[in-house]
Protein backbone atom coordinates (compact mmCIF):
# COMPACT_ATOMS: atom_id res chain seq x y z
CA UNK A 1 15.55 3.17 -15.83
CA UNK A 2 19.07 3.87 -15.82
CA UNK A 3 18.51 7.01 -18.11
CA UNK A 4 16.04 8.23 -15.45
CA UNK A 5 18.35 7.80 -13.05
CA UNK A 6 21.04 9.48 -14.08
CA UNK A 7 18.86 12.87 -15.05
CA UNK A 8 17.60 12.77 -11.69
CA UNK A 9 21.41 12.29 -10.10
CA UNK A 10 22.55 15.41 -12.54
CA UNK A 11 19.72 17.22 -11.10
CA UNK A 12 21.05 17.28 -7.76
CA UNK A 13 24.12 19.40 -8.90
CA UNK A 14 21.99 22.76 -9.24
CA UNK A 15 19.55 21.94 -6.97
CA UNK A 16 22.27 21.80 -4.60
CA UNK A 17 24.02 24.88 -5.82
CA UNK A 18 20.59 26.85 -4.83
CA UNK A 19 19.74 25.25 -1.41
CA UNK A 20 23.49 26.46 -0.27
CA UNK A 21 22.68 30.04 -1.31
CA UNK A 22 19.19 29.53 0.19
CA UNK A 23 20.56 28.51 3.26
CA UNK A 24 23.50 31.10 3.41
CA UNK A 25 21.65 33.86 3.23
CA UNK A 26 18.61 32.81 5.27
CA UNK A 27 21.15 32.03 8.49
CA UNK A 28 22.64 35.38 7.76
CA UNK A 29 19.45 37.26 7.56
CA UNK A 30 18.66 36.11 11.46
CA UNK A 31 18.98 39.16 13.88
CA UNK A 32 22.30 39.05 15.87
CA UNK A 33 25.81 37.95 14.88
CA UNK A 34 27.78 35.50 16.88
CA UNK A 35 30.10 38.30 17.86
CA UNK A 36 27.49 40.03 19.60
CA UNK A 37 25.77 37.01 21.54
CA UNK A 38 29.52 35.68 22.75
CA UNK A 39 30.15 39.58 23.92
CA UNK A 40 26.48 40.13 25.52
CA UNK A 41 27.43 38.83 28.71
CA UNK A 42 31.04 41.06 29.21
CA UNK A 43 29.62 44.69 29.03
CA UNK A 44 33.88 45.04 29.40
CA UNK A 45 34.47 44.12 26.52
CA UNK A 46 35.69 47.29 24.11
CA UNK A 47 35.00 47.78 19.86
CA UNK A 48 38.22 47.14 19.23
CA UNK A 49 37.71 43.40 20.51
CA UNK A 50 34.68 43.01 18.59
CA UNK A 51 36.25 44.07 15.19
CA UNK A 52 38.63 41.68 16.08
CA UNK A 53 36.86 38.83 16.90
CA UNK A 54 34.89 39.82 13.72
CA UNK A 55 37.82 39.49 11.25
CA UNK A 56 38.81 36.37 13.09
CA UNK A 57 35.56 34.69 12.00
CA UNK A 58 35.73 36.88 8.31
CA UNK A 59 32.50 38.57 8.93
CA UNK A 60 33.95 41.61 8.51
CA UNK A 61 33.96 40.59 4.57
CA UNK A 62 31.12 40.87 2.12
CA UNK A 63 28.26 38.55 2.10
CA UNK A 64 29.34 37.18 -1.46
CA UNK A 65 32.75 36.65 -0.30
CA UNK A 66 31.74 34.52 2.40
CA UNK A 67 29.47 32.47 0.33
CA UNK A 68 32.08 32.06 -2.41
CA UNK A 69 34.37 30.87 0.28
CA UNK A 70 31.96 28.72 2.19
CA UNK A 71 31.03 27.09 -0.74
CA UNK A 72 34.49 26.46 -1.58
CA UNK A 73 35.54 24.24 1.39
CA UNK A 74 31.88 22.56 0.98
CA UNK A 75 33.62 21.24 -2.43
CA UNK A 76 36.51 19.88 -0.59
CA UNK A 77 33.52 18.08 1.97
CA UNK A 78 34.85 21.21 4.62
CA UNK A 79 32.07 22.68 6.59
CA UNK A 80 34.40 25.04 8.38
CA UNK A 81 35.51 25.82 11.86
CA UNK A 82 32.54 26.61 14.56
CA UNK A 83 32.27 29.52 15.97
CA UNK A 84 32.09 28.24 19.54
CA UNK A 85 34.93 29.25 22.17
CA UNK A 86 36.27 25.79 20.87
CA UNK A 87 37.20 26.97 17.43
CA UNK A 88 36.71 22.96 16.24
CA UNK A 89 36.21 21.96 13.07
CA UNK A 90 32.08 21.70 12.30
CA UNK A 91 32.52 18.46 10.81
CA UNK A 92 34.68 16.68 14.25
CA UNK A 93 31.08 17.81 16.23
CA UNK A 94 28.77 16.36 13.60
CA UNK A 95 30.79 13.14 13.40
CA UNK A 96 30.65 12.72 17.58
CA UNK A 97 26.91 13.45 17.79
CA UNK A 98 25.42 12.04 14.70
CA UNK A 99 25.49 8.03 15.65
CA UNK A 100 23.77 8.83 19.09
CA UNK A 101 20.76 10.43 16.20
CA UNK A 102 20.54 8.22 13.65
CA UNK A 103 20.82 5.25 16.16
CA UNK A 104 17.33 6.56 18.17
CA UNK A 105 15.70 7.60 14.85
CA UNK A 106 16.21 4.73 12.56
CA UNK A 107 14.95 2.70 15.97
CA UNK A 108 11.51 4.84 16.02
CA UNK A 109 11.37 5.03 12.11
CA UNK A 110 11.24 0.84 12.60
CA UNK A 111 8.93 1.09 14.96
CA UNK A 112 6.80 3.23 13.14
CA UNK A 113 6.40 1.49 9.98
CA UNK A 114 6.34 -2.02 11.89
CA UNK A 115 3.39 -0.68 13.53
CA UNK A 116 1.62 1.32 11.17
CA UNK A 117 1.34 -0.95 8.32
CA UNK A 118 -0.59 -3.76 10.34
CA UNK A 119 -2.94 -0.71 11.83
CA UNK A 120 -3.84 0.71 8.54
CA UNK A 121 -4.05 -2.51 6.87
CA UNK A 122 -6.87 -3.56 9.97
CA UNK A 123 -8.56 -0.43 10.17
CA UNK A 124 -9.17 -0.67 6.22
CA UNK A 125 -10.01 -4.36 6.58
CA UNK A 126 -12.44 -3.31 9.20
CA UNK A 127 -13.94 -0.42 7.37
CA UNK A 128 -16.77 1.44 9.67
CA UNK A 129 -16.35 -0.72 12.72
CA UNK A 130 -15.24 -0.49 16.46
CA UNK A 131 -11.70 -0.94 15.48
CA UNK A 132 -11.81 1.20 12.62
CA UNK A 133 -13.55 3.99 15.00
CA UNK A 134 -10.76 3.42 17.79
CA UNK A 135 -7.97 3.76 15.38
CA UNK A 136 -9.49 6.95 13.67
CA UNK A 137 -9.27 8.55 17.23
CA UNK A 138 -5.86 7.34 17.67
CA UNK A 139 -4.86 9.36 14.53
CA UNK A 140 -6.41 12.08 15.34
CA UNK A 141 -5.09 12.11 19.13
CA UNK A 142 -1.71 11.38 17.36
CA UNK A 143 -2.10 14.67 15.20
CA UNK A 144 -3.38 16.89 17.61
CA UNK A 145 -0.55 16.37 20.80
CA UNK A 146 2.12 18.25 20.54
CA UNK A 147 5.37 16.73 20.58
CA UNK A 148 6.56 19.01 23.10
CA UNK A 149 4.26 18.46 25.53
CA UNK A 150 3.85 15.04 25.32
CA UNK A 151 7.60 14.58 25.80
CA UNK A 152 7.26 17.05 29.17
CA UNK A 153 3.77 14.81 30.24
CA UNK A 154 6.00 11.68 30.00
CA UNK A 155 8.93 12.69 31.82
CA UNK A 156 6.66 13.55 34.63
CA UNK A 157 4.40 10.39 34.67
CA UNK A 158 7.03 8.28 34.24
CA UNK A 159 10.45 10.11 35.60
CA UNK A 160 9.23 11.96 38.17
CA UNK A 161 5.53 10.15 39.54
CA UNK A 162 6.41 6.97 39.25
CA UNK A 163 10.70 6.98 39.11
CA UNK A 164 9.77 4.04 36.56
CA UNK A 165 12.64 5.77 34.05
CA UNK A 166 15.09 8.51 33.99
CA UNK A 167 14.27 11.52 32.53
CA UNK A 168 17.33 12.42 30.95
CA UNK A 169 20.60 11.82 28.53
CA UNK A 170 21.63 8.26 27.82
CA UNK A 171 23.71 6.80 30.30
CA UNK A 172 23.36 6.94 34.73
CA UNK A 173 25.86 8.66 35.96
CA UNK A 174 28.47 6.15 36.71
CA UNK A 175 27.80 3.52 34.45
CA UNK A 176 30.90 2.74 33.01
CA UNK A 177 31.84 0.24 35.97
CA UNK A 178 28.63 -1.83 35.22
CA UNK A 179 28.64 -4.86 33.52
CA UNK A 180 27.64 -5.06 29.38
CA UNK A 181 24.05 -6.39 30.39
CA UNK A 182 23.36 -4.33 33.30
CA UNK A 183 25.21 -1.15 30.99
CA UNK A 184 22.64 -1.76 27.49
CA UNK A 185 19.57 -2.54 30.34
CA UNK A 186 20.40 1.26 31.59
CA UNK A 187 20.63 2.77 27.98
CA UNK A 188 17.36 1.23 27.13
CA UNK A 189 15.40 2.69 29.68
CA UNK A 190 17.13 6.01 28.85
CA UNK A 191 15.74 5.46 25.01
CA UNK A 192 11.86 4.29 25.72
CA UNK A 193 10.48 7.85 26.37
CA UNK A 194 12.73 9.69 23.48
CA UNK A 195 11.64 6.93 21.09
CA UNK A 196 8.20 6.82 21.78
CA UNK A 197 8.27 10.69 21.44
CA UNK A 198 9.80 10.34 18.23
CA UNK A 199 7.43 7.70 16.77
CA UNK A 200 4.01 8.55 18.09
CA UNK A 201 3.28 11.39 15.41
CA UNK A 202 4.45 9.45 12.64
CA UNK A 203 2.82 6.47 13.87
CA UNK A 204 -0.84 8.23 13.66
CA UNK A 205 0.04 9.75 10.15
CA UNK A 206 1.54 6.68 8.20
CA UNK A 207 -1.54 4.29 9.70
CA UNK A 208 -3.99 7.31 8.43
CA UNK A 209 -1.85 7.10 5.10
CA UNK A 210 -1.84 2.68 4.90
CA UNK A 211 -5.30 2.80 5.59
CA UNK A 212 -6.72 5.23 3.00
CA UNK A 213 -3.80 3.16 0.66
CA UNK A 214 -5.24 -0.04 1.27
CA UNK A 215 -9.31 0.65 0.75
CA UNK A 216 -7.90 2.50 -2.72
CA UNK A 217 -6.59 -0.92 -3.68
CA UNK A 218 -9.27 -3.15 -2.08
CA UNK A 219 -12.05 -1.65 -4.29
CA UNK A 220 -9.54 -2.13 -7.43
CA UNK A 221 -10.79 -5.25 -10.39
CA UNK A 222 -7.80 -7.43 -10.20
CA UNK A 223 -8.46 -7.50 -6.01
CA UNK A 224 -12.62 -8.44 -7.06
CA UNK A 225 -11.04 -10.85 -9.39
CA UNK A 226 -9.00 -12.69 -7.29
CA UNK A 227 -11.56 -12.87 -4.50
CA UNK A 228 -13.76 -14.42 -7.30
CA UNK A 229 -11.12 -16.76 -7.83
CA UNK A 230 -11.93 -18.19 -4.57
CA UNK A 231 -8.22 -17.35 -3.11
CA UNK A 232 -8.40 -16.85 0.64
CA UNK A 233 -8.49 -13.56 2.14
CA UNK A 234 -5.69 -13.43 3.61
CA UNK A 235 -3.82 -14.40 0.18
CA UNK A 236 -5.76 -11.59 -0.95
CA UNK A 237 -4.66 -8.42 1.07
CA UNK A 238 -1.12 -9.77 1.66
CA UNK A 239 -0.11 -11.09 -1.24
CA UNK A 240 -1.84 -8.85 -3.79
CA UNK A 241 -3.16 -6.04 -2.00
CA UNK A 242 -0.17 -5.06 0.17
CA UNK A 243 2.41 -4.50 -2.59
CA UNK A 244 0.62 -2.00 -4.46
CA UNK A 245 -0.73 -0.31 -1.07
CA UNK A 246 2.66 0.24 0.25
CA UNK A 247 3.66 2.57 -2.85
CA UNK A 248 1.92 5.69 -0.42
CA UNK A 249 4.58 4.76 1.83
CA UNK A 250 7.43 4.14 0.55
CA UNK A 251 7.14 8.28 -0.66
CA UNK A 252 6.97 8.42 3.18
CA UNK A 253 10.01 6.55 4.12
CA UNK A 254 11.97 8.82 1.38
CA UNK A 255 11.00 11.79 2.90
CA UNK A 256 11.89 10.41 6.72
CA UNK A 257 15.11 10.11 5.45
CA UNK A 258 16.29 14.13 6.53
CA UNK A 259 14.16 13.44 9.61
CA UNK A 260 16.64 10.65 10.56
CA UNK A 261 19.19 14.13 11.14
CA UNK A 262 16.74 16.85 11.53
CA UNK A 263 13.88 15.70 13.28
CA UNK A 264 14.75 15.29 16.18
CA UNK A 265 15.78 18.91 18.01
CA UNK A 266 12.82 18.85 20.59
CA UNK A 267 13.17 15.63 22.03
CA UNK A 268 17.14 15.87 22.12
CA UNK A 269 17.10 18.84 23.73
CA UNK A 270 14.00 18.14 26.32
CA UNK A 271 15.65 14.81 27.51
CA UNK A 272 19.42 16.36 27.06
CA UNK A 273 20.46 13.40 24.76
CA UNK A 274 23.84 14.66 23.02
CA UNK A 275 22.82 14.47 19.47
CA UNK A 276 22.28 16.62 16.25
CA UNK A 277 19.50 17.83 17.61
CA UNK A 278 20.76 18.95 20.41
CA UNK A 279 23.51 20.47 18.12
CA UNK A 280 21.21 22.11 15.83
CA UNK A 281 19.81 24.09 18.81
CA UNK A 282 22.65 25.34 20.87
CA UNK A 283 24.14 26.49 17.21
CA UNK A 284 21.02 28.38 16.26
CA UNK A 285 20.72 29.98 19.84
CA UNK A 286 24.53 31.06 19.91
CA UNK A 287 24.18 32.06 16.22
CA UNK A 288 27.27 29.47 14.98
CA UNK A 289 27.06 29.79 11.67
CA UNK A 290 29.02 27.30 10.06
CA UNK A 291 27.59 24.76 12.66
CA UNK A 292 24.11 25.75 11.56
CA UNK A 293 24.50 25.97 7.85
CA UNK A 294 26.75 22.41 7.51
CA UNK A 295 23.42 20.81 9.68
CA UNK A 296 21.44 22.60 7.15
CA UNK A 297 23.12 21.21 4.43
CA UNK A 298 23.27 17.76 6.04
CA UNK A 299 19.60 17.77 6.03
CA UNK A 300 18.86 19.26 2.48
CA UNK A 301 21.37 16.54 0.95
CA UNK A 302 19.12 13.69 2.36
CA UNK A 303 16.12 15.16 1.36
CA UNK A 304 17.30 14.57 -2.10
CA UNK A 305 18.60 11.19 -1.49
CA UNK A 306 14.94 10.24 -0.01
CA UNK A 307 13.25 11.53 -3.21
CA UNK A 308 15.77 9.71 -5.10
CA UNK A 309 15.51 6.35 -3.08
CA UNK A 310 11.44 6.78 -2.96
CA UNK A 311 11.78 7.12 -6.56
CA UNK A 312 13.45 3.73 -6.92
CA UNK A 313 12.08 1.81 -4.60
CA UNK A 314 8.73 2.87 -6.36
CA UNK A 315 10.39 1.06 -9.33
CA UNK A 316 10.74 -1.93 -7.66
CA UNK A 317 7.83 -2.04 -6.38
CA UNK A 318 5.62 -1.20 -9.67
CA UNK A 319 6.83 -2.58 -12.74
CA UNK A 320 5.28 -0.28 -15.13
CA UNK A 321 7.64 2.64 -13.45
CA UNK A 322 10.46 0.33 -14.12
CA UNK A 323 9.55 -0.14 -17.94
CA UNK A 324 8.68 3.06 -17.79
CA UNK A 325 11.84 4.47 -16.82
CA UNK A 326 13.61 2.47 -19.22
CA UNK A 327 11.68 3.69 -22.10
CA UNK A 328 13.06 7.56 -21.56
């Protein structure tokens, strides 16, 4: 196990290596340079400034030059300076955004496996019934919304028709002065429609995925054999069912990991909550390269770390990938 392991942690050296060139030339293939959408709006503005402004922010050198550099502060963990009128360093705006992120995602990635694992496992236990029926349409209600819209349909049923919650960022206006209840009572009525946003997708998906799980193991000997046994069912799906069902899952929970930076640019920027999301988009639409590219990177780095932490929490789950693993 601890061979495997460490091949997997080498792995991520060159994998690395080739997302950063992925992603560096990818941002720099997009049409427009940051140059040109900071000047768009001053038709004043002569060539003379532009070079300038171009040589400030080194585009003016080759494409290789800039990726040798780039990759050279990413090394020393520096992401660069954005390319904002601010000029601050990329990682000072990741650090002051990302809690707000991770806090609401890791909150709706909770929610979503604390719900979906009970809902697959009684839609499987309830194979071909009313319930079963009920949460199949769920799913496929859950697949087919957009995330977009359903964040929009919210705000106005509940911001706007009924004035039941606010409709945007985290905090009233003003709230400093209130007390610490009355303050975390406002922030949690800023959270409910950005959370359920974020979780209703997943939600259908990772029931869909228990349940399909759980009827695999269900039909499996050892499950006939200890229903034969005369254990009760309960004993049965929870105790030996479950473990092996939630192997499906725990794949999913690696890859959610990126999400927890990544996945969350529509609702961030729909209900104006000042996170990465929010980051990621305002980067991309003023072409801030180094802003864009360190998110980027952010995102591909936890990717790996999911596969890596799916990969040993199947371990511990299954013991024959632990012996396995130890075998190599």
């Amino acid at each position: 196990m601890a061979t495997y392991l460490l091949k997997r942690i080498l792995m991520l050296i060159p994998l690395m290596l080739g997302i950063t060139l992925i992603t560096f030339t990818v941002v720099h293939l997009a049409p427009g340079e940051p140059v040109e959408m900071q000047m768009a709006m001053n038709p004043k503005v002569g060539k003379e400034a532009r070079e300038r402004l171009r040589k400030f922010y080194g585009l003016d050198r080759p494409l290789h030059v800039q990726y040798a550099d780039w990759v050279g502060k990413l090394v020393r963990l520096d992401l660069g300076r954005s390319f904002s009128p601010d000029n601050r360093p990329v990682t000072a705006k990741i650090r002051e955004r990302l809690p707000i992120t991770l806090s609401l995602n890791i909150i709706a990635l909770l929610l979503e496996f604390g719900l979906a694992i009970p809902i697959g496992i009684m839609a499987a236990t309830h194979r071909d019934t009313w319930l079963d029926k009920g949460i199949t349409v769920f799913v496929f209600i859950g697949f087919a919304v957009p995330t977009f819209w359903l964040a929009l349909l919210l705000m106005y049923l509940f911001g706007v028709k009924l004035g039941w919650l606010p409709i945007s960022g985290l905090h009233t206006l003003g709230s400093d002065s209130y007390g610490i209840p009355r303050y975390l009572w406002d922030m949690a009525k800023h959270l409910v429609m950005p959370i359920m946003v974020a979780s209703f997708g997943s939600l259908a998906g990772m029931s869909r995925y228990m349940r399909s799980s759980m009827l695999n193991v269900i039909g499996q000997d050892y499950i006939t054999t200890a229903r034969a046994k005369g254990l009760p069912e309960r004993v049965v799906i929870y105790k030996h069912a479950l473990r092996n069902a939630l192997l499906p899952l725990i794949t999913l929970a690696g890859f959610s990991i990126p999400g927890l930076i990544g996945g969350s640019v529509i609702f961030e920027s729909i209900y104006s909550i000042p996170g990465m999301g929010q980051l990621f988009y305002q980067s991309v639409m003023s072409r801030d390269y180094p802003v864009v590219m360190g998110i980027l990177i952010i995102g591909a780095l936890l990717t790996l770390i999911g596969n890596l932490v799916a990969d040993v929490c199947y371990a511990l789950a299954d013991p024959r990938i632990r012996h396995g693993g130890g075998a190599q």
